[in-house]
N, C-alpha and C. Protein backbone atom coordinates (compact mmCIF):
# COMPACT_ATOMS: atom_id res chain seq x y z
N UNK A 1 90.60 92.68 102.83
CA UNK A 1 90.08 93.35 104.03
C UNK A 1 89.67 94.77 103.64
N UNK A 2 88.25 95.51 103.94
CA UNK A 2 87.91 96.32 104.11
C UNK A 2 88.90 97.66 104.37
N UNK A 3 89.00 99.05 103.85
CA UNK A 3 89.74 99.45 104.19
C UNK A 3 88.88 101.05 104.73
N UNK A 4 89.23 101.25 105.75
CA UNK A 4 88.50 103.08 106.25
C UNK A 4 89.80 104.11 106.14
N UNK A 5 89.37 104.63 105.70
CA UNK A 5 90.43 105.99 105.19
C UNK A 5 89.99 107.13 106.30
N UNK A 6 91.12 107.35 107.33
CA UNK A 6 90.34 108.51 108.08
C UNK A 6 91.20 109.83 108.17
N UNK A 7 90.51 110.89 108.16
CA UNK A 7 91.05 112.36 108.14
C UNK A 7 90.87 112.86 108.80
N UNK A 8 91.64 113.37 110.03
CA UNK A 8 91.99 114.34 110.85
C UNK A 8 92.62 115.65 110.73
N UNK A 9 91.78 116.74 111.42
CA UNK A 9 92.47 117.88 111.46
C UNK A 9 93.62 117.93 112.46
N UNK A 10 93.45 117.60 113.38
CA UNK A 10 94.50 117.54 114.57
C UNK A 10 95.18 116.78 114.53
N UNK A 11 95.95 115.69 115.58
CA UNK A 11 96.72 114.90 115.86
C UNK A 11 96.17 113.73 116.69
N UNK A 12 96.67 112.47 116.32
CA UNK A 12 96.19 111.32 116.71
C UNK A 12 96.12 111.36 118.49
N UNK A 13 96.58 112.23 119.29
CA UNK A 13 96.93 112.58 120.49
C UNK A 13 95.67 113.09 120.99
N UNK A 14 95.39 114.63 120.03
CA UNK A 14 94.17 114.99 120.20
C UNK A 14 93.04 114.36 120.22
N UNK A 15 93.02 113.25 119.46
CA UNK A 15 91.57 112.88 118.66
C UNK A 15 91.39 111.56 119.79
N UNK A 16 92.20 110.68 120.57
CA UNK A 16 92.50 109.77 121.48
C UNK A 16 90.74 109.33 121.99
N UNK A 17 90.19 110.74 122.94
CA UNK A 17 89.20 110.19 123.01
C UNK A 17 88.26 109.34 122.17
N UNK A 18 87.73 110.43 120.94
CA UNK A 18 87.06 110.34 119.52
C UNK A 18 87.28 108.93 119.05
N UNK A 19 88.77 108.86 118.78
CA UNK A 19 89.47 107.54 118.15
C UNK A 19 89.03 106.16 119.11
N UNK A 20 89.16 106.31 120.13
CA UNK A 20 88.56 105.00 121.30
C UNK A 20 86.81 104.83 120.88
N UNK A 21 86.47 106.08 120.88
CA UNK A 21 85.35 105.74 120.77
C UNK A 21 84.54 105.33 118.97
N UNK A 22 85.25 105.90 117.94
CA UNK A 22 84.91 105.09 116.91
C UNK A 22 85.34 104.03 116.60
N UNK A 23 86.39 103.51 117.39
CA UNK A 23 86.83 101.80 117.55
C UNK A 23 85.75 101.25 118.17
N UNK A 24 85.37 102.03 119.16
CA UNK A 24 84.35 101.17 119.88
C UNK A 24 83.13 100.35 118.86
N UNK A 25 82.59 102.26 118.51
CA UNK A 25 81.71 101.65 117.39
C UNK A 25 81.50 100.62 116.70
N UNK A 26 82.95 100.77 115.83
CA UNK A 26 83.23 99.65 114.54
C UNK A 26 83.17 98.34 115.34
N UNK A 27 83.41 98.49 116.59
CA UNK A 27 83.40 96.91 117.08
C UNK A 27 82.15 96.37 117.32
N UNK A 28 81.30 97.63 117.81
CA UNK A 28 79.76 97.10 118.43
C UNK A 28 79.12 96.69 117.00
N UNK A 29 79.64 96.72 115.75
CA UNK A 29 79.44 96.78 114.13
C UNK A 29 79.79 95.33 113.81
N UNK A 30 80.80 94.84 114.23
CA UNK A 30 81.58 94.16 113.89
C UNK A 30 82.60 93.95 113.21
N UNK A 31 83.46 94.92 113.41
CA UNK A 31 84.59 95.12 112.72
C UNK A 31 85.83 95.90 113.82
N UNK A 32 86.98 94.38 113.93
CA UNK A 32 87.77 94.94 115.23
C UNK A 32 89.10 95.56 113.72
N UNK A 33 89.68 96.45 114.46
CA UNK A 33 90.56 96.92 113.54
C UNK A 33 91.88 96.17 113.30
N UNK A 34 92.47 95.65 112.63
CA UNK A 34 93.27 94.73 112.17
C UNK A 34 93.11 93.35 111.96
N UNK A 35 92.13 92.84 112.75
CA UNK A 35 91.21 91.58 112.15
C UNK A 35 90.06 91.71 111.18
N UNK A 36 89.67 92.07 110.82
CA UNK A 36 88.59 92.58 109.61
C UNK A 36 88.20 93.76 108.83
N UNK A 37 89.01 94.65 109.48
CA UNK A 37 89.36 96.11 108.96
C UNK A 37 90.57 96.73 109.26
N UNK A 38 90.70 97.68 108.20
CA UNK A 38 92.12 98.05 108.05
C UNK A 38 91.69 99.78 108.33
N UNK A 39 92.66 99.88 109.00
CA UNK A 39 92.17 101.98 108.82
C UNK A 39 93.74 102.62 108.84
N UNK A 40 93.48 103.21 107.73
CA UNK A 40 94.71 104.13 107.20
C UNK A 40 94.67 105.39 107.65
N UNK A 41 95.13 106.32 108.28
CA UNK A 41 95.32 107.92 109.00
C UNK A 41 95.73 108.39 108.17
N UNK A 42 95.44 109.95 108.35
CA UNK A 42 96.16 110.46 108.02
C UNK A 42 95.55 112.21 108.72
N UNK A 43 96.91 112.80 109.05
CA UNK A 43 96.51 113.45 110.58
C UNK A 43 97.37 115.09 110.18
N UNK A 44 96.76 115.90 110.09
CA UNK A 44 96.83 117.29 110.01
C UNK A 44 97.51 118.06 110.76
N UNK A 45 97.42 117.64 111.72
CA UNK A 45 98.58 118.21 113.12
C UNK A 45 98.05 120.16 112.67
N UNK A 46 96.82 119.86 113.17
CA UNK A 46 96.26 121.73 113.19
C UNK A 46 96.66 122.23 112.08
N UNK A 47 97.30 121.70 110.70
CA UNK A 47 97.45 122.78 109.43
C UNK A 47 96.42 122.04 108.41
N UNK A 48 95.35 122.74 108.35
CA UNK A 48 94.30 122.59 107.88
C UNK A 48 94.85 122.72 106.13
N UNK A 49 95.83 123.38 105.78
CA UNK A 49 96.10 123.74 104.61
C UNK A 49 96.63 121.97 104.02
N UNK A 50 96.79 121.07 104.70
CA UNK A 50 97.66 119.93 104.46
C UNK A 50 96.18 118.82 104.11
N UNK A 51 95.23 119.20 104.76
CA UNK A 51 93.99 118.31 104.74
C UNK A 51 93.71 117.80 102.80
N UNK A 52 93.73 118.85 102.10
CA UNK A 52 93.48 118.49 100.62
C UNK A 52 94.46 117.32 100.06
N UNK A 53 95.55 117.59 100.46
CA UNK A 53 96.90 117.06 100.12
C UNK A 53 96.20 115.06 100.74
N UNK A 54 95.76 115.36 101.65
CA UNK A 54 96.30 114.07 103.00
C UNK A 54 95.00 113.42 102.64
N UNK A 55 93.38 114.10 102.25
CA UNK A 55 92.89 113.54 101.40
C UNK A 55 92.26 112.54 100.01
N UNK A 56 93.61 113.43 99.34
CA UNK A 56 93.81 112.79 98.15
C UNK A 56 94.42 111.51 98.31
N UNK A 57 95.93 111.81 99.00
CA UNK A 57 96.07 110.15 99.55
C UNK A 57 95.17 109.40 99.69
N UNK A 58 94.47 109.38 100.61
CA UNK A 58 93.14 108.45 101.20
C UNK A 58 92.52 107.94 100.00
N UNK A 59 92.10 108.77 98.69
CA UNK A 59 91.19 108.46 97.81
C UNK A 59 92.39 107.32 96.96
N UNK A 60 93.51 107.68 96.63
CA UNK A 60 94.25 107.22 95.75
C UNK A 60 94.41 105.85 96.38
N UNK A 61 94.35 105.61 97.59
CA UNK A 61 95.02 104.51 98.33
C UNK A 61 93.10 103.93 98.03
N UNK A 62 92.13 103.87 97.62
CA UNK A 62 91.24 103.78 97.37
C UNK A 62 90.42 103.12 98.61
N UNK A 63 90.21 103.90 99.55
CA UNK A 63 89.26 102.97 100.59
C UNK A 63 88.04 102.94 100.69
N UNK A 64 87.33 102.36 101.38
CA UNK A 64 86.57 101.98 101.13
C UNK A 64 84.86 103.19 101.41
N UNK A 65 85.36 103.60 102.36
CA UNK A 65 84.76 104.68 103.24
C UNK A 65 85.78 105.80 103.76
N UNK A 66 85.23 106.96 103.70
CA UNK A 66 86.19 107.89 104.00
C UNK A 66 85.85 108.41 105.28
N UNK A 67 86.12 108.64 106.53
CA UNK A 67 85.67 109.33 107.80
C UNK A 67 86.73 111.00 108.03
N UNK A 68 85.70 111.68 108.09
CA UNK A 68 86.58 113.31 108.47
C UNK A 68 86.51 113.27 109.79
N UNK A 69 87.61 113.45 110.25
CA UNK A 69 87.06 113.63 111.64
C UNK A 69 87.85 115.30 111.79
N UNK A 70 87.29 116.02 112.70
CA UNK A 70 87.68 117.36 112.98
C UNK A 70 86.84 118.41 112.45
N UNK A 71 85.61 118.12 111.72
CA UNK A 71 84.69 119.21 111.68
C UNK A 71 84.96 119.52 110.20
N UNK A 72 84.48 121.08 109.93
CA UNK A 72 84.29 121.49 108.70
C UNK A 72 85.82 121.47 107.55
N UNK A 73 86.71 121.90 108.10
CA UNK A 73 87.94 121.76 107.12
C UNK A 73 88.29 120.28 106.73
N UNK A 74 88.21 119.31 107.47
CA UNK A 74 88.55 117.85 106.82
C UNK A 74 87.45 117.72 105.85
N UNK A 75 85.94 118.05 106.29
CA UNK A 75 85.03 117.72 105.83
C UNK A 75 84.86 117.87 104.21
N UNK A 76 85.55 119.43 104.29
CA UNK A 76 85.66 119.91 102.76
C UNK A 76 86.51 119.14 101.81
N UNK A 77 87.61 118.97 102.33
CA UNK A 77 88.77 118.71 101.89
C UNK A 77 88.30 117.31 101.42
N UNK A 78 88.28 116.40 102.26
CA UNK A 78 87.12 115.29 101.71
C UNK A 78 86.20 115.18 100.66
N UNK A 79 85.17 116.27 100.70
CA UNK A 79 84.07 116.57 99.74
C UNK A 79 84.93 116.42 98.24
N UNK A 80 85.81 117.57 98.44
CA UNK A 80 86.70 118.04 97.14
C UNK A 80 87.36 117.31 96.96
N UNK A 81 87.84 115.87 97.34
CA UNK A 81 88.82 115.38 96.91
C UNK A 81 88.21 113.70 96.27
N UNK A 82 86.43 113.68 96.34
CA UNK A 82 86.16 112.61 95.35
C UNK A 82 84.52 112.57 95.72
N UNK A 83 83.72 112.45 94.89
CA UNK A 83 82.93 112.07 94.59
C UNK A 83 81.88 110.53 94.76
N UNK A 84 82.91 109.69 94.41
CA UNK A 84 82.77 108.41 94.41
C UNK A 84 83.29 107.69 96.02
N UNK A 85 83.29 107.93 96.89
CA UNK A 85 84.30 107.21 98.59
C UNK A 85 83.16 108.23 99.05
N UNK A 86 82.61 106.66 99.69
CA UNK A 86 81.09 107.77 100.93
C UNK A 86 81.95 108.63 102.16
N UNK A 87 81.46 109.56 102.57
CA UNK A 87 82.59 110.21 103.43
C UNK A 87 81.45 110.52 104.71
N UNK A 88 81.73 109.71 105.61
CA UNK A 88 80.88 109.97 107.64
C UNK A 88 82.14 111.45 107.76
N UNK A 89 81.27 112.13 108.75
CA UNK A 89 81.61 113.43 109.19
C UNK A 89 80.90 114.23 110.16
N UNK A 90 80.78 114.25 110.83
CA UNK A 90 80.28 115.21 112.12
C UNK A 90 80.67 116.50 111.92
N UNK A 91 80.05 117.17 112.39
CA UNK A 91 79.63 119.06 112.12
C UNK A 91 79.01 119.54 113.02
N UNK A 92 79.13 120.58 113.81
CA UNK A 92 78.61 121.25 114.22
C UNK A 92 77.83 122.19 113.27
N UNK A 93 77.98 122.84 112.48
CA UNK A 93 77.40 123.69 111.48
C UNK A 93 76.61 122.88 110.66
N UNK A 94 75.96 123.91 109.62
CA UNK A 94 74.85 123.22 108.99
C UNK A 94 75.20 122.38 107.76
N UNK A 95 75.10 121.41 107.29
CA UNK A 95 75.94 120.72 106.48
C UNK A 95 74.96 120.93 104.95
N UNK A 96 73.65 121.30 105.04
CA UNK A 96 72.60 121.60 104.18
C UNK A 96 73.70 122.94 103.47
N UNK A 97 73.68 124.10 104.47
CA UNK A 97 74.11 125.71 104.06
C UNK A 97 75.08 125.76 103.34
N UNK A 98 75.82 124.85 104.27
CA UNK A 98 77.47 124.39 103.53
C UNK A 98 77.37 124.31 102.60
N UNK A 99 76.71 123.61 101.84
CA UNK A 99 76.48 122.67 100.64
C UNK A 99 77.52 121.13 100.33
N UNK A 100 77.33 120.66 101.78
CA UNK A 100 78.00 119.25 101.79
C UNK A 100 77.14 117.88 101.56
N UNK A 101 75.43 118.72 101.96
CA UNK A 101 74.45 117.67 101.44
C UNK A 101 73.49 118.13 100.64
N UNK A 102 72.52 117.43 100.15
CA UNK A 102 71.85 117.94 99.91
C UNK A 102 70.32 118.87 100.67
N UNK A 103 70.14 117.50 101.39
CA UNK A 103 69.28 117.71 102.50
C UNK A 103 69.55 116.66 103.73
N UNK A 104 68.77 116.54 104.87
CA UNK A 104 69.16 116.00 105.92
C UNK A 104 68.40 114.05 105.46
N UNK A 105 67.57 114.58 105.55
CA UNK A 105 66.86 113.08 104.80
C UNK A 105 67.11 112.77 104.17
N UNK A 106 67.73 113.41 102.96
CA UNK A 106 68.55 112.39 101.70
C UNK A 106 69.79 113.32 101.38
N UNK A 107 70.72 113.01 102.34
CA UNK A 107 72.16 113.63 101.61
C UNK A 107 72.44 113.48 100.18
N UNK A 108 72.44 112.73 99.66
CA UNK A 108 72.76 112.51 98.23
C UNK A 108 74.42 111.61 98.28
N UNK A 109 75.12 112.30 96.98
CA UNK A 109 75.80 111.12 96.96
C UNK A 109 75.37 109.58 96.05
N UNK A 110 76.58 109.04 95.96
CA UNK A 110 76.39 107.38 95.68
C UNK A 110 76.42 106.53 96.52
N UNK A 111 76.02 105.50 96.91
CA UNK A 111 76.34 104.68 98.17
C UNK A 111 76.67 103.44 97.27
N UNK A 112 77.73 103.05 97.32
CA UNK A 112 78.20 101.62 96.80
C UNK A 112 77.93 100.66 97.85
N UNK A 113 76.96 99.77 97.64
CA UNK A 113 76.66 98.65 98.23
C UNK A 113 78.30 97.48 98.55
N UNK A 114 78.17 96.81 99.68
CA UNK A 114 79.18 95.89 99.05
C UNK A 114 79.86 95.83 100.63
N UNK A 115 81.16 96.18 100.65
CA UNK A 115 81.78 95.74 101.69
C UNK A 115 81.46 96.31 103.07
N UNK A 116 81.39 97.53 103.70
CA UNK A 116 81.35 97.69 104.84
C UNK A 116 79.06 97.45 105.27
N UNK A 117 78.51 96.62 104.39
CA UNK A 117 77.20 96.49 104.71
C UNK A 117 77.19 95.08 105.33
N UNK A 118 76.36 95.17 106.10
CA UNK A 118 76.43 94.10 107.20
C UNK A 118 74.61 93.21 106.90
């Protein structure tokens, strides 16, 4: 089974709305969570300093896709913690300036074909 590695800055409490609604997603996708996908947390509880740490987990536990959720500090922490695990992320800020993409039309990156393609 597919596995999504997700990173939160806040707490699974906080994120409740967010979280309903990227279940939703994955479902309108086809993928209900515990029947065909697996998603592993891992949740910051507002100390952004813990995100690198809670990251690395995610990569080591090797999933498949990485999701930041909470904006620019997961986002980084993510970035920095692998190369190789495509990482979804929402931003308010510019993700070009940042230097999290390259450009908007072609972020860059590797995209490993294979399990979460439909």
């Amino acid at each position: 089974m597919p596995t999504i590695g997700f990173l939160g800055s806040a707490s699974a409490d906080e994120y409740a709305i967010r979280l309903d609604a990227f279940r939703q997603g994955l479902k309108e996708a086809g993928y209900v969570e515990g029947q065909n996908v697996a998603i592993e947390y891992r949740w910051a509880d507002g100390h952004n300093d813990r995100l690198p740490e809670l990251a690395g987990e995610l990569v080591r536990r090797q999933v498949g896709v990485l999701v930041a959720g909470g904006g620019t500090p997961s986002t980084m922490a993510a970035k920095a913690a692998t190369v190789n695990i495509p990482i979804i992320f929402e931003l308010a800020i510019d993700p070009v300036a940042n230097g999290l993409v390259a450009s908007l039309d072609k972020p860059g990156g590797r995209h490993r074909r294979g399990q979460f393609e439909r």
